[in-house]
N, C-alpha and C. Protein backbone atom coordinates (compact mmCIF):
# COMPACT_ATOMS: atom_id res chain seq x y z
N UNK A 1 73.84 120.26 104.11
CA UNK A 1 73.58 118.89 104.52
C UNK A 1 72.07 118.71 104.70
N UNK A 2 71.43 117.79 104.30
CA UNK A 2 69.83 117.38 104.09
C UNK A 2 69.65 115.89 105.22
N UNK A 3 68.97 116.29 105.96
CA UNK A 3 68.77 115.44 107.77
C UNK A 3 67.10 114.74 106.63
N UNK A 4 67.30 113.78 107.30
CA UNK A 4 65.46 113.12 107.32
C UNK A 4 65.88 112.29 108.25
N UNK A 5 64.62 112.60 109.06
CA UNK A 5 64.20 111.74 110.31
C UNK A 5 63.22 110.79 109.75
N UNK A 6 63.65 109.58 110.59
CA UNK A 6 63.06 108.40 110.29
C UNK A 6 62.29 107.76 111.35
N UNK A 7 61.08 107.72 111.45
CA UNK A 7 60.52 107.50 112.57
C UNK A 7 59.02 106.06 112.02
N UNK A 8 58.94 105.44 112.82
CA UNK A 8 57.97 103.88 112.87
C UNK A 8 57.49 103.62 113.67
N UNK A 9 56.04 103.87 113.94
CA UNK A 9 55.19 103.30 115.05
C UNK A 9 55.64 101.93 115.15
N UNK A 10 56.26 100.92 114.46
CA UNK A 10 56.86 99.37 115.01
C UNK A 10 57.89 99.53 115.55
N UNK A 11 58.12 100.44 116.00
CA UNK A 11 59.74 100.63 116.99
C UNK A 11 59.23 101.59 118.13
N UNK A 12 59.64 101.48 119.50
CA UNK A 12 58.99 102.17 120.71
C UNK A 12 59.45 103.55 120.37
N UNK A 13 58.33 104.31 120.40
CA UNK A 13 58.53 105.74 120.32
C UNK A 13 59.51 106.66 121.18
N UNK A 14 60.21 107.64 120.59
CA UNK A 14 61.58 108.02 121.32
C UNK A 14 61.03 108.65 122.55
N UNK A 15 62.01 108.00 123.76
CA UNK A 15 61.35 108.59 125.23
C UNK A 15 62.65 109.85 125.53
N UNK A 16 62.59 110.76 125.15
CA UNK A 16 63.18 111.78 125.11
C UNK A 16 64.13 112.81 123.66
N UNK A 17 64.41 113.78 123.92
CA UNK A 17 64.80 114.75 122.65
C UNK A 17 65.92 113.97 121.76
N UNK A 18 64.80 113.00 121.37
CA UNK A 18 65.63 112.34 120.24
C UNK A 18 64.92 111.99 118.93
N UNK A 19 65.46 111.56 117.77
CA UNK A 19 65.04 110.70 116.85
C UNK A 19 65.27 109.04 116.92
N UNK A 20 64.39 108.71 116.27
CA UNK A 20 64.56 107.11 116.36
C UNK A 20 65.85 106.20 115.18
N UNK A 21 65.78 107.57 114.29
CA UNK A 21 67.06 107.39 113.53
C UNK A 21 67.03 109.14 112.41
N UNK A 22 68.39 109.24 112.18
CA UNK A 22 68.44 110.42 111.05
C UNK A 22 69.32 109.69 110.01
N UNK A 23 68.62 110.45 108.86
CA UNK A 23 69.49 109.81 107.56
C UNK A 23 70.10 111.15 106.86
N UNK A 24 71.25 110.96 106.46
CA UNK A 24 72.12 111.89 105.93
C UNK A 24 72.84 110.81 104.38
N UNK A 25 72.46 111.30 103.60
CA UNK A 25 72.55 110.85 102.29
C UNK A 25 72.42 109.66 102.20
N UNK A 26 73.30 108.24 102.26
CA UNK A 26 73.07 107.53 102.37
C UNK A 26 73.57 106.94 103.39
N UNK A 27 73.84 107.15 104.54
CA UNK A 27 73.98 107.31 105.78
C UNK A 27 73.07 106.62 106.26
N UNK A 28 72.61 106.28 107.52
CA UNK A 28 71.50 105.98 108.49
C UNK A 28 71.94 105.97 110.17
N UNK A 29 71.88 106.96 110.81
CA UNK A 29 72.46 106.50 112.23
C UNK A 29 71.56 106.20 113.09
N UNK A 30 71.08 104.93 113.47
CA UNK A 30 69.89 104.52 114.38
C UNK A 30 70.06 104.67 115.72
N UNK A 31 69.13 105.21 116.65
CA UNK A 31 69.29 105.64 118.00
C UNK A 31 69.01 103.90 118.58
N UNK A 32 69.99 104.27 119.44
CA UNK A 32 69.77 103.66 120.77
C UNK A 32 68.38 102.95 121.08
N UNK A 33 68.66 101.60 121.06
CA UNK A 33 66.94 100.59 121.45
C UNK A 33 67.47 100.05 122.54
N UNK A 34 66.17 100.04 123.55
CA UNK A 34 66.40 98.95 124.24
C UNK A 34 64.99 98.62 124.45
N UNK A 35 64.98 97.33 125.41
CA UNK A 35 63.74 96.20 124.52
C UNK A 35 62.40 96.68 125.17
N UNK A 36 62.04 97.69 125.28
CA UNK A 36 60.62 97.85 125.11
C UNK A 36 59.71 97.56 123.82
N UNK A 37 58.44 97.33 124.02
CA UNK A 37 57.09 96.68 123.11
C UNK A 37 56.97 98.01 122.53
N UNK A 38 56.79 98.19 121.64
CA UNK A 38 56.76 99.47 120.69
C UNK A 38 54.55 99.41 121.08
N UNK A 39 54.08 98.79 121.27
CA UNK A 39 52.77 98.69 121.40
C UNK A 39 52.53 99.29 122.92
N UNK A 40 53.30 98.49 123.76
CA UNK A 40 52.89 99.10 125.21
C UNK A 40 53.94 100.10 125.81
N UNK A 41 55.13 100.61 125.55
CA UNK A 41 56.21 100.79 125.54
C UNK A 41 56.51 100.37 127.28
N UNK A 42 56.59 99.21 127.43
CA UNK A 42 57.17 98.69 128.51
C UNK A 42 57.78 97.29 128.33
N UNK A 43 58.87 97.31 129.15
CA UNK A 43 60.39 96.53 128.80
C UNK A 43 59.26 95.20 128.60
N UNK A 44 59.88 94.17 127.90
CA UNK A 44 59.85 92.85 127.44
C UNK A 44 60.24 91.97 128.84
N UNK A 45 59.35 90.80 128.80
CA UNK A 45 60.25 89.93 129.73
C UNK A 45 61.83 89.97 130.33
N UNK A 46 62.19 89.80 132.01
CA UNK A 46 63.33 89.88 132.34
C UNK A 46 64.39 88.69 131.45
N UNK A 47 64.00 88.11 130.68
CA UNK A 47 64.80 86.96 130.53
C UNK A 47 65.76 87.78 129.19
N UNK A 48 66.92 87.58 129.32
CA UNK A 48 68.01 88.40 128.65
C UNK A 48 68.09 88.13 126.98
N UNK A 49 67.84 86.35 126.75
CA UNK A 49 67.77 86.36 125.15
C UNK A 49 66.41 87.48 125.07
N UNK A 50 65.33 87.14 125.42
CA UNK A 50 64.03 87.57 124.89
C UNK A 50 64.66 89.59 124.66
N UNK A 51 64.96 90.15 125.98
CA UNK A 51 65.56 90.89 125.73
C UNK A 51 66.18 91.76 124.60
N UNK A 52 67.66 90.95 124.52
CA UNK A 52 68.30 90.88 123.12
C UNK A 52 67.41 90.89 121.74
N UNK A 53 66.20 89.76 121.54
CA UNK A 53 65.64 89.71 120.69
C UNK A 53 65.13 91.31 120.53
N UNK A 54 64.14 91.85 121.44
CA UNK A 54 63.29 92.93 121.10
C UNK A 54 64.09 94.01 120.61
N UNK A 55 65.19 94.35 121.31
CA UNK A 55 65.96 95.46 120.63
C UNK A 55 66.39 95.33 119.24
N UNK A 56 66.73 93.96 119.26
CA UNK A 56 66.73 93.69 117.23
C UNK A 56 65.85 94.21 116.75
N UNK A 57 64.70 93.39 117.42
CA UNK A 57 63.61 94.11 116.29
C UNK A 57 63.26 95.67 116.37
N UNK A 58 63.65 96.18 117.33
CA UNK A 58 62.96 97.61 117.16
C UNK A 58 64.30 98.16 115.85
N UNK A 59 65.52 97.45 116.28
CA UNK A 59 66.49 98.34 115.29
C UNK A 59 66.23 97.92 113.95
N UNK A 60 65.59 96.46 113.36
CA UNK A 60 65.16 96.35 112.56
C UNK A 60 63.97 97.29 111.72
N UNK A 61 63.05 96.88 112.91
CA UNK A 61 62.01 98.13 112.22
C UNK A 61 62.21 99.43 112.06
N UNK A 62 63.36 100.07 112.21
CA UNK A 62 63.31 101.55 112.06
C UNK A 62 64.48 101.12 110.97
N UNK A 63 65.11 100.14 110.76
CA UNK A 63 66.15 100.30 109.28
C UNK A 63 65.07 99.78 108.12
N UNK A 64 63.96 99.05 108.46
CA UNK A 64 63.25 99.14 107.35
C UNK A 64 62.44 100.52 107.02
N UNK A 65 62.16 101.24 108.16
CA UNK A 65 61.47 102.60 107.64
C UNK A 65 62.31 103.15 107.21
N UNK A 66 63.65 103.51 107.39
CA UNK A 66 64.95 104.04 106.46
C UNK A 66 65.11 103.37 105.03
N UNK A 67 64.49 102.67 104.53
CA UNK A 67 64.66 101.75 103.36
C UNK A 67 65.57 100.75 103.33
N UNK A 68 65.89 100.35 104.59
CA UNK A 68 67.30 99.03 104.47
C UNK A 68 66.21 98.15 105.36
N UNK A 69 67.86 97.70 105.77
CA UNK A 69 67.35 96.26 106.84
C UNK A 69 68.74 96.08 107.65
N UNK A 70 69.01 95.02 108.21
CA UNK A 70 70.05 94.76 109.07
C UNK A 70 71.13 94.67 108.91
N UNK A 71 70.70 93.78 107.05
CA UNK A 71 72.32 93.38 106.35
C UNK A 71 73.05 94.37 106.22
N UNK A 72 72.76 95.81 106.19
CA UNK A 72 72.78 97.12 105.46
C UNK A 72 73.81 97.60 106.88
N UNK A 73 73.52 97.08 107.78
CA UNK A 73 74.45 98.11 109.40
C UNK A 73 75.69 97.75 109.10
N UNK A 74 76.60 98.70 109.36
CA UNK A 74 77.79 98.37 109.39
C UNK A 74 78.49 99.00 110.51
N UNK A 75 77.83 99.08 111.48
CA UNK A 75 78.76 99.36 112.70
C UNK A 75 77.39 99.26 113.74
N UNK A 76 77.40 98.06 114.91
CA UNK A 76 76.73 97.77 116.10
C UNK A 76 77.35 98.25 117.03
N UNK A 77 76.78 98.87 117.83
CA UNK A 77 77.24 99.28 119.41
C UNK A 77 76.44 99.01 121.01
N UNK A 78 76.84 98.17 121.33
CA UNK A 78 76.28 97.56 122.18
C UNK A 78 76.49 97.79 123.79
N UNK A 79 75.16 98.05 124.13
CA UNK A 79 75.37 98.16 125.95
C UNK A 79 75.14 97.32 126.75
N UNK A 80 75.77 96.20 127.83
CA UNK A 80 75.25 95.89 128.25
C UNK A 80 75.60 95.73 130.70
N UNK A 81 74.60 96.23 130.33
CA UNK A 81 74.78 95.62 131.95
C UNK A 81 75.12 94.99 132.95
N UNK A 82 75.31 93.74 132.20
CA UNK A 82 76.36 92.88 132.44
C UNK A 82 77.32 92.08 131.39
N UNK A 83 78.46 91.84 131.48
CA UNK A 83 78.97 91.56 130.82
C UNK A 83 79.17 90.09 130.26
N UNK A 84 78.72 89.22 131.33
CA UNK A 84 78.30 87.91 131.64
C UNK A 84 77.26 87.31 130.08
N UNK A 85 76.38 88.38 130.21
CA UNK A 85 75.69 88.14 129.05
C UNK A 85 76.09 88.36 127.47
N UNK A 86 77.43 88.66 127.38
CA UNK A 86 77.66 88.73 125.85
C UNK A 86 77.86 87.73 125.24
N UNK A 87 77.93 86.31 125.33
CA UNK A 87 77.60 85.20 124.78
C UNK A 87 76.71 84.90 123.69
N UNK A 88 75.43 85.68 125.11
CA UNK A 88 74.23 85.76 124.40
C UNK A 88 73.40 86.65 123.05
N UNK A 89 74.64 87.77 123.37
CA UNK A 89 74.42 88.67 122.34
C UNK A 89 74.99 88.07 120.74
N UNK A 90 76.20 87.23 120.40
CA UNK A 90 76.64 86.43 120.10
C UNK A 90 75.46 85.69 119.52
N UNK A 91 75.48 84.72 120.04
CA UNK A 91 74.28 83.41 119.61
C UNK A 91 73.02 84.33 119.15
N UNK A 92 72.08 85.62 119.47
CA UNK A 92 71.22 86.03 118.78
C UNK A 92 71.44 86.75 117.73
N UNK A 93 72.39 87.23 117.76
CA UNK A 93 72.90 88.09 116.47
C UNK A 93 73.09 87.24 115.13
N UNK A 94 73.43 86.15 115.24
CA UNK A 94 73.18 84.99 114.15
C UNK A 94 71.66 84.65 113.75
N UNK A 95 70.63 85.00 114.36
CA UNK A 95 69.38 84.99 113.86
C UNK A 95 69.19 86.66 113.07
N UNK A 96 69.92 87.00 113.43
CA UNK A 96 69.52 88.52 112.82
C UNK A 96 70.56 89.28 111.60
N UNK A 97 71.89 88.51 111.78
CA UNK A 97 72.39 88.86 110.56
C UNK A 97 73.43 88.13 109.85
N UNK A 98 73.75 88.34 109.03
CA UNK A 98 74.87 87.44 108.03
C UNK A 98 76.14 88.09 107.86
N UNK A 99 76.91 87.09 107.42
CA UNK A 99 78.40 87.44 106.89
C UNK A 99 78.46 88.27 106.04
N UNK A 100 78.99 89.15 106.04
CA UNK A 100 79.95 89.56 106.64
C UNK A 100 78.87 90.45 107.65
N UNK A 101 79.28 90.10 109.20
CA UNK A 101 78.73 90.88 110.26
C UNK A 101 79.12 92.24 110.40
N UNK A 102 78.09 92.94 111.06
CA UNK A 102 78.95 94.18 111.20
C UNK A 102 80.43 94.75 111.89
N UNK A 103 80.67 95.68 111.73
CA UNK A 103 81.66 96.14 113.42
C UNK A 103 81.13 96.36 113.95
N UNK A 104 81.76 95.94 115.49
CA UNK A 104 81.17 95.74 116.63
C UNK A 104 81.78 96.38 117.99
N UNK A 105 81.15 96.68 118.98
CA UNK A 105 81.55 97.50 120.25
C UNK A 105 80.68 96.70 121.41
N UNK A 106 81.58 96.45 122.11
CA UNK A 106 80.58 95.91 123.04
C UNK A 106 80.47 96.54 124.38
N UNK A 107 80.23 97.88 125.10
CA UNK A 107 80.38 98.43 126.09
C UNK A 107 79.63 97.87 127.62
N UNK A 108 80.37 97.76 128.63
CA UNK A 108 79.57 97.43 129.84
C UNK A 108 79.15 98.57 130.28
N UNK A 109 78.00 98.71 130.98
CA UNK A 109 77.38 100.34 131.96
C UNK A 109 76.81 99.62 133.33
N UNK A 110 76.61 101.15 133.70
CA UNK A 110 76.64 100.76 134.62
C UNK A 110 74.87 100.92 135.40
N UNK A 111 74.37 100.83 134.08
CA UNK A 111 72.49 101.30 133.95
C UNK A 111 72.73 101.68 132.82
N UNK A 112 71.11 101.22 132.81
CA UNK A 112 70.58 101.85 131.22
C UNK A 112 69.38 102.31 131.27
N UNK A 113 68.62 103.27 130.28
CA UNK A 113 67.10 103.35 131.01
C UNK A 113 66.23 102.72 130.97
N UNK A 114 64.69 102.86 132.04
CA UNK A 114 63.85 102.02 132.59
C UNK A 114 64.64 100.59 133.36
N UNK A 115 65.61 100.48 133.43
CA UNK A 115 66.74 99.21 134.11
C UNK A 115 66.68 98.09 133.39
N UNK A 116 66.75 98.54 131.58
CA UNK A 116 66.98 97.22 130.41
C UNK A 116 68.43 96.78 130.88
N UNK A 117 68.77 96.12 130.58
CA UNK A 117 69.47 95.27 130.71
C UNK A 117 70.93 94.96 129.18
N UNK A 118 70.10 95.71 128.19
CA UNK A 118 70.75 95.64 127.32
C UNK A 118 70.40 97.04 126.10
N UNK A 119 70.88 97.71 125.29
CA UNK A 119 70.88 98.63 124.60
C UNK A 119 71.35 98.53 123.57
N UNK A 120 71.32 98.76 121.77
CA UNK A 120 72.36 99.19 120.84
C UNK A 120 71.66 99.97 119.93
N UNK A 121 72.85 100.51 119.23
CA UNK A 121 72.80 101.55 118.35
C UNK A 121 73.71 100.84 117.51
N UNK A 122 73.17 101.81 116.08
CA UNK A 122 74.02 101.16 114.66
C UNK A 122 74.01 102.34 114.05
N UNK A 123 74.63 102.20 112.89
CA UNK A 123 74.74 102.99 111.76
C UNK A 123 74.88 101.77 110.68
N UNK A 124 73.94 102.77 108.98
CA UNK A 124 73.62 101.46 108.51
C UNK A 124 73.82 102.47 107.16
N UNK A 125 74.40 101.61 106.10
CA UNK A 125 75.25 102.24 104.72
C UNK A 125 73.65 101.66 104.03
N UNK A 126 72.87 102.52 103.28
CA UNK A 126 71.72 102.38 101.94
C UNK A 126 72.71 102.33 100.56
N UNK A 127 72.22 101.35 100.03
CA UNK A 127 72.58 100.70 98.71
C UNK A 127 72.65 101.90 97.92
């Protein structure tokens, strides 16, 4: 089996013994974002869309250093803190991807780290 790690200064650098994603053939399994500034690596505004937004983009930017993009995920897994807020996850996920959407998980916790508010991970199929 042949691993490549996929790693992007536009996505917050991994804060512990991780990768930011590994690719296994045409595979892609993207680690876990939550919405820190890949520039300052400190969380984004408390406000929950803005939130939501940043973790897109960090999972974005590391499926473009894998050679995809978003359309390409086919399985989202989502953390969130409260559950109140999955509405919102909902309504932003329509700025970020198209039909056919991925599969989806939506898990409540009970923390996440630095105290985001929201977290996901994907796995993403290359053409």
């Amino acid at each position: 089996m042949v691993r490549e790690t996929i790693a992007t200064e536009h996505a917050p650098q991994a804060i512990g013994t991780y990768s930011q994603a590994v690719r296994v053939g045409s595979t892609v399994y993207l680690s876990g974002q939550i919405p820190l500034d890949p520039a300052s690596m400190q969380l984004v505004d408390q406000d929950m869309r803005a939130q939501i937004r940043r973790v897109l983009d960090n999972l974005k930017a590391v499926a473009q250093a894998a050679g995809g993009n978003l359309d390409q995920v086919v399985k989202l897994t989502v953390f969130l803190t409260d559950l109140a807020h999955f509405p919102l996850i909902n309504e932003v996920m329509q700025e970020y991807f198209t039909q056919p959407y991925p599969a989806r998980a939506a898990v409540g916790v009970a923390a996440l780290p630095k105290d985001a508010g929201v977290e996901m991970e994907a796995i993403m199929k290359l053409d």
